[in-house]
N, C-alpha and C. Protein backbone atom coordinates (compact mmCIF):
# COMPACT_ATOMS: atom_id res chain seq x y z
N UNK A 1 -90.94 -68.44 11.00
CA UNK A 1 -89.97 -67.73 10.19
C UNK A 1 -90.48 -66.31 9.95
N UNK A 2 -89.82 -65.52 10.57
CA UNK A 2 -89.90 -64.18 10.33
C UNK A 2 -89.66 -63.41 8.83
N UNK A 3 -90.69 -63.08 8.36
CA UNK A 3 -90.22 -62.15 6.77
C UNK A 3 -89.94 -60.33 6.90
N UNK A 4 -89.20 -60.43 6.36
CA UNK A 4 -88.84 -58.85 6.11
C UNK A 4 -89.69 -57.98 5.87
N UNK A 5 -90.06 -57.06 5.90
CA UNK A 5 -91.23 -55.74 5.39
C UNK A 5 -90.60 -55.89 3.68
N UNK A 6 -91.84 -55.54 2.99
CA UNK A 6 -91.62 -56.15 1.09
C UNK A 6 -90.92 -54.38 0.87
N UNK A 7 -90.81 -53.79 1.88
CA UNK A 7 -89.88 -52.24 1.61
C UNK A 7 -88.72 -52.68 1.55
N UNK A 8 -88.02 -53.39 2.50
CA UNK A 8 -86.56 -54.17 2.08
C UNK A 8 -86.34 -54.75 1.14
N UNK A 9 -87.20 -55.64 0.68
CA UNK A 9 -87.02 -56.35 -0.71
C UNK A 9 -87.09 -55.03 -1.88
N UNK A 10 -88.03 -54.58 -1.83
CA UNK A 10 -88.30 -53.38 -2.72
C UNK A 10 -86.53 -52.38 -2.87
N UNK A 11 -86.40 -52.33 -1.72
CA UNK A 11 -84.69 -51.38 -1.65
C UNK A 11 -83.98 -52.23 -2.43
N UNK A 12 -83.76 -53.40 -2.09
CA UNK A 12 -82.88 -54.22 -2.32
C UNK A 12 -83.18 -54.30 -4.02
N UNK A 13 -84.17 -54.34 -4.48
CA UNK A 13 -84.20 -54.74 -5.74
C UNK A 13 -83.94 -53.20 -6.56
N UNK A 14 -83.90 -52.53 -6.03
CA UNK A 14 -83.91 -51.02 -6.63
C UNK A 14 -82.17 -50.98 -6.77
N UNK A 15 -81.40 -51.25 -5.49
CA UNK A 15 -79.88 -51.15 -5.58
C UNK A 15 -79.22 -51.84 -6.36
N UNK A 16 -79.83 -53.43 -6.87
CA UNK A 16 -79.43 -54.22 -7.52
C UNK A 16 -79.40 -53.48 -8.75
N UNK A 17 -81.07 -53.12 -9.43
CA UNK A 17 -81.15 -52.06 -10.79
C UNK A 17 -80.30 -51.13 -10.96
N UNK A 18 -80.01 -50.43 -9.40
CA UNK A 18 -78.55 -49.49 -10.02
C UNK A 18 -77.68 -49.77 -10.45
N UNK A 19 -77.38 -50.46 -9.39
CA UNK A 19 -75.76 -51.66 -9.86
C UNK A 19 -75.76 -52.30 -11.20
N UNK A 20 -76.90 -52.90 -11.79
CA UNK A 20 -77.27 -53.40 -12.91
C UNK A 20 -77.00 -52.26 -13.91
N UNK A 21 -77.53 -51.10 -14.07
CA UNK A 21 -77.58 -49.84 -14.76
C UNK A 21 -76.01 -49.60 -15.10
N UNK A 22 -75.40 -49.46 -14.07
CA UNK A 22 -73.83 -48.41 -13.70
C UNK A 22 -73.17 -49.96 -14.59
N UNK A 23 -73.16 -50.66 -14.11
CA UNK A 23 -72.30 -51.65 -14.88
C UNK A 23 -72.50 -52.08 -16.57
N UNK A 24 -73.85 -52.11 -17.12
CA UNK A 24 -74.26 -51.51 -18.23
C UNK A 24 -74.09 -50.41 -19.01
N UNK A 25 -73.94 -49.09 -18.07
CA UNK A 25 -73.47 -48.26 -18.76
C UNK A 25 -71.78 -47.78 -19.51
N UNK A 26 -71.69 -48.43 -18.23
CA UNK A 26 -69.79 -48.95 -18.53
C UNK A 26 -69.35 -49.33 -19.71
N UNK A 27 -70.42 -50.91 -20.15
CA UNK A 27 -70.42 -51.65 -20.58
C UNK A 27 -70.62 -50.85 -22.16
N UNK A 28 -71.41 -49.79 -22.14
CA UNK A 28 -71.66 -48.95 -23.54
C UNK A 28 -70.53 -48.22 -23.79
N UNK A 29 -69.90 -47.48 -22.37
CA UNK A 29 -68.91 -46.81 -22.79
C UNK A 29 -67.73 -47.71 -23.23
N UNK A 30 -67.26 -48.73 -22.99
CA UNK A 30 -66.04 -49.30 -23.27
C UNK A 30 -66.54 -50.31 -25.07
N UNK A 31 -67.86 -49.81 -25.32
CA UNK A 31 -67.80 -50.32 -26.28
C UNK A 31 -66.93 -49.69 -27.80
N UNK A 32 -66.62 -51.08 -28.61
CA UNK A 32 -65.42 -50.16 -29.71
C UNK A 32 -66.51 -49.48 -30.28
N UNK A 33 -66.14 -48.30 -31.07
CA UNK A 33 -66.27 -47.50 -32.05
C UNK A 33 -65.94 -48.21 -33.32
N UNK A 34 -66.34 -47.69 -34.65
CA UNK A 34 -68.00 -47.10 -34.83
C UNK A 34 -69.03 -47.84 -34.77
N UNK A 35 -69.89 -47.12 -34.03
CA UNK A 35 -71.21 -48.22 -34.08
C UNK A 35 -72.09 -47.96 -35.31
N UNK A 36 -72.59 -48.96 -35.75
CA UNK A 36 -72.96 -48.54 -36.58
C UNK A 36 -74.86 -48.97 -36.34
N UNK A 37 -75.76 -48.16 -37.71
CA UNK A 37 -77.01 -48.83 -36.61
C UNK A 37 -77.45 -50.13 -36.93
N UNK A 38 -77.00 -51.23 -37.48
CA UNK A 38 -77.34 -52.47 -37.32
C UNK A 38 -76.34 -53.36 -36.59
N UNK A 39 -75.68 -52.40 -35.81
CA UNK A 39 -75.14 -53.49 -34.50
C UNK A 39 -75.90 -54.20 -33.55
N UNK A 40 -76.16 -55.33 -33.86
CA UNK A 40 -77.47 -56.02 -32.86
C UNK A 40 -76.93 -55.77 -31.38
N UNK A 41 -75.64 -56.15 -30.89
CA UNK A 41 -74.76 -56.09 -29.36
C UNK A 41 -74.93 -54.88 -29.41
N UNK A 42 -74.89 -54.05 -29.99
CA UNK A 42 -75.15 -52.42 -28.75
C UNK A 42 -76.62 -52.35 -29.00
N UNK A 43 -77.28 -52.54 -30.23
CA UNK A 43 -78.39 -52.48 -29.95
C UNK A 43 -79.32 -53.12 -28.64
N UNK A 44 -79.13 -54.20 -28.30
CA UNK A 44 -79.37 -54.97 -27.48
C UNK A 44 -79.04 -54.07 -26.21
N UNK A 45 -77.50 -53.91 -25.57
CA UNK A 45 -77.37 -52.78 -25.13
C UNK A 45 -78.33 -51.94 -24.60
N UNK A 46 -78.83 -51.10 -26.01
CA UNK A 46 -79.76 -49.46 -25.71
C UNK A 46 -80.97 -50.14 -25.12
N UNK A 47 -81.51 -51.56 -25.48
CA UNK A 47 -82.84 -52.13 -25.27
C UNK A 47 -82.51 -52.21 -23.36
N UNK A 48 -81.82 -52.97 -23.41
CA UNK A 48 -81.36 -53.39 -22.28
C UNK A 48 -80.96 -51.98 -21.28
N UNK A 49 -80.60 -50.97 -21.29
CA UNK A 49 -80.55 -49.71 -20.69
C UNK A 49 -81.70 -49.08 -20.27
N UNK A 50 -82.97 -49.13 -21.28
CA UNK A 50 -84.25 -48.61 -21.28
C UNK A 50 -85.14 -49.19 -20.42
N UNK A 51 -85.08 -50.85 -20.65
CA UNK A 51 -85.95 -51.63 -19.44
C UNK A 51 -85.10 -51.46 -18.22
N UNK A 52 -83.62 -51.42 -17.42
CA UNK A 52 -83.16 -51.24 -16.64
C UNK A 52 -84.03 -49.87 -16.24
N UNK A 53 -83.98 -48.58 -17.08
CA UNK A 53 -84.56 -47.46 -16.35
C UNK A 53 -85.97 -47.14 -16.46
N UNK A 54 -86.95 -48.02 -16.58
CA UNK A 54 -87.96 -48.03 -16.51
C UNK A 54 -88.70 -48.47 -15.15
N UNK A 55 -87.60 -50.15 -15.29
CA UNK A 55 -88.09 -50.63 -13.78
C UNK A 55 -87.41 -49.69 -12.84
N UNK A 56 -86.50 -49.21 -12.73
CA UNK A 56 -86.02 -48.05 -11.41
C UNK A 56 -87.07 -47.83 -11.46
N UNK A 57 -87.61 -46.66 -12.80
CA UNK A 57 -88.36 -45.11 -12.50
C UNK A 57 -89.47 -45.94 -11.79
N UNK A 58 -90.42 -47.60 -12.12
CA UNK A 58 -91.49 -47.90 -11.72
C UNK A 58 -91.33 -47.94 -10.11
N UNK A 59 -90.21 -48.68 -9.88
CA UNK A 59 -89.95 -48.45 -8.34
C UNK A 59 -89.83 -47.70 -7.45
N UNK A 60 -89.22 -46.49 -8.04
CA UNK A 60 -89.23 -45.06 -7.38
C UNK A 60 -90.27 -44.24 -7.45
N UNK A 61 -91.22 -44.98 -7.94
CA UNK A 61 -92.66 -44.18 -7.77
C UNK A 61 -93.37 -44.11 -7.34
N UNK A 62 -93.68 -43.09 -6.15
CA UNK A 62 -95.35 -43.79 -5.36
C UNK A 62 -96.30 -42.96 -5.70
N UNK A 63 -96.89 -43.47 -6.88
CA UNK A 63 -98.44 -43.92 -7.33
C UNK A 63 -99.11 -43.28 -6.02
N UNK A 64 -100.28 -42.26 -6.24
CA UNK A 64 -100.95 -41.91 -5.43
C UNK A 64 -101.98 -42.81 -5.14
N UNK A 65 -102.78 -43.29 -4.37
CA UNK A 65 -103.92 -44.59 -4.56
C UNK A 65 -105.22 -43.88 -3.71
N UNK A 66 -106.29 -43.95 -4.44
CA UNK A 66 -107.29 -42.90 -3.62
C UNK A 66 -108.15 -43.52 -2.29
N UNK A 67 -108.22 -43.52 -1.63
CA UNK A 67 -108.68 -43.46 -0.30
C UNK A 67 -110.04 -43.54 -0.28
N UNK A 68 -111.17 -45.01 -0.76
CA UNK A 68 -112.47 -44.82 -0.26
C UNK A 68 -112.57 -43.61 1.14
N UNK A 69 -113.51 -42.97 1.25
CA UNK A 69 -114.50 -42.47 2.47
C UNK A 69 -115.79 -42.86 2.45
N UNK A 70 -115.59 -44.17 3.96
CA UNK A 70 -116.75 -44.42 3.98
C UNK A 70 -117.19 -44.31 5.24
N UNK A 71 -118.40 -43.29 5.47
CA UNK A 71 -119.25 -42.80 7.09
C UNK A 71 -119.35 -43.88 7.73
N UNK A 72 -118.79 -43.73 8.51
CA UNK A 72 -119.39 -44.64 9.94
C UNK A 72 -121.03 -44.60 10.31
N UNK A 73 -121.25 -45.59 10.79
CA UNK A 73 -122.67 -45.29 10.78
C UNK A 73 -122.91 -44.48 12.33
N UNK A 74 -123.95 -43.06 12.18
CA UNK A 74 -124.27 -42.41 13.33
C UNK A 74 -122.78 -41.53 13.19
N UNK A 75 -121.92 -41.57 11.92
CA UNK A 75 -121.28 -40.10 12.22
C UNK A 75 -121.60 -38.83 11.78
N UNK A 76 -121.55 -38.09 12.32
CA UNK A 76 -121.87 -36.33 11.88
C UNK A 76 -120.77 -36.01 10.71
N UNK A 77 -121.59 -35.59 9.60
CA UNK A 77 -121.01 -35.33 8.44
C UNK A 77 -120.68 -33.58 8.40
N UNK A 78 -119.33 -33.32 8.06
CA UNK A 78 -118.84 -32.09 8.40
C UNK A 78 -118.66 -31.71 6.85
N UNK A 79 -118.73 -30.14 6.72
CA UNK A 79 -118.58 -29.67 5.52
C UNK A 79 -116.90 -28.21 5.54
N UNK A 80 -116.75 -28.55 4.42
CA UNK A 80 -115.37 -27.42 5.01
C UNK A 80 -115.80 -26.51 3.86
């Protein structure tokens, strides 16, 4: 059984978060007026908006990761 590269899964779970996001946000705008601030349902809502754009931003991020250098043995060490 052949598996996908985890970059497809990775896309795939990123488009879902959009889709997840856009339909959430909808979901704020069509909410009634006035909110007031102990509305637990929109509160829940804003909670729910924040972890949606967190995991994007974590996904859309590539994290630099540093690169041991380690000499080969018998290589000539160069200086710039």
């Amino acid at each position: 059984m052949r598996q996908e590269p985890y970059e497809t899964a990775l896309e795939a779970a990123l488009s879902d978060l959009r889709v997840a996001r856009q339909l959430l946000l909808q979901d704020m705008a069509d909410y009634p007026s006035p909110i007031s601030g102990c509305d637990a349902q929109f509160n829940r809502l804003l909670g729910d908006r924040t972890r949606l754009s967190n995991a994007i931003r974590a996904l859309e991020d590539h994290p630099f990761v540093a690169t041991p250098r380690v000499r080969s043995p018998g290589a000539i060490s160069e200086s710039h």
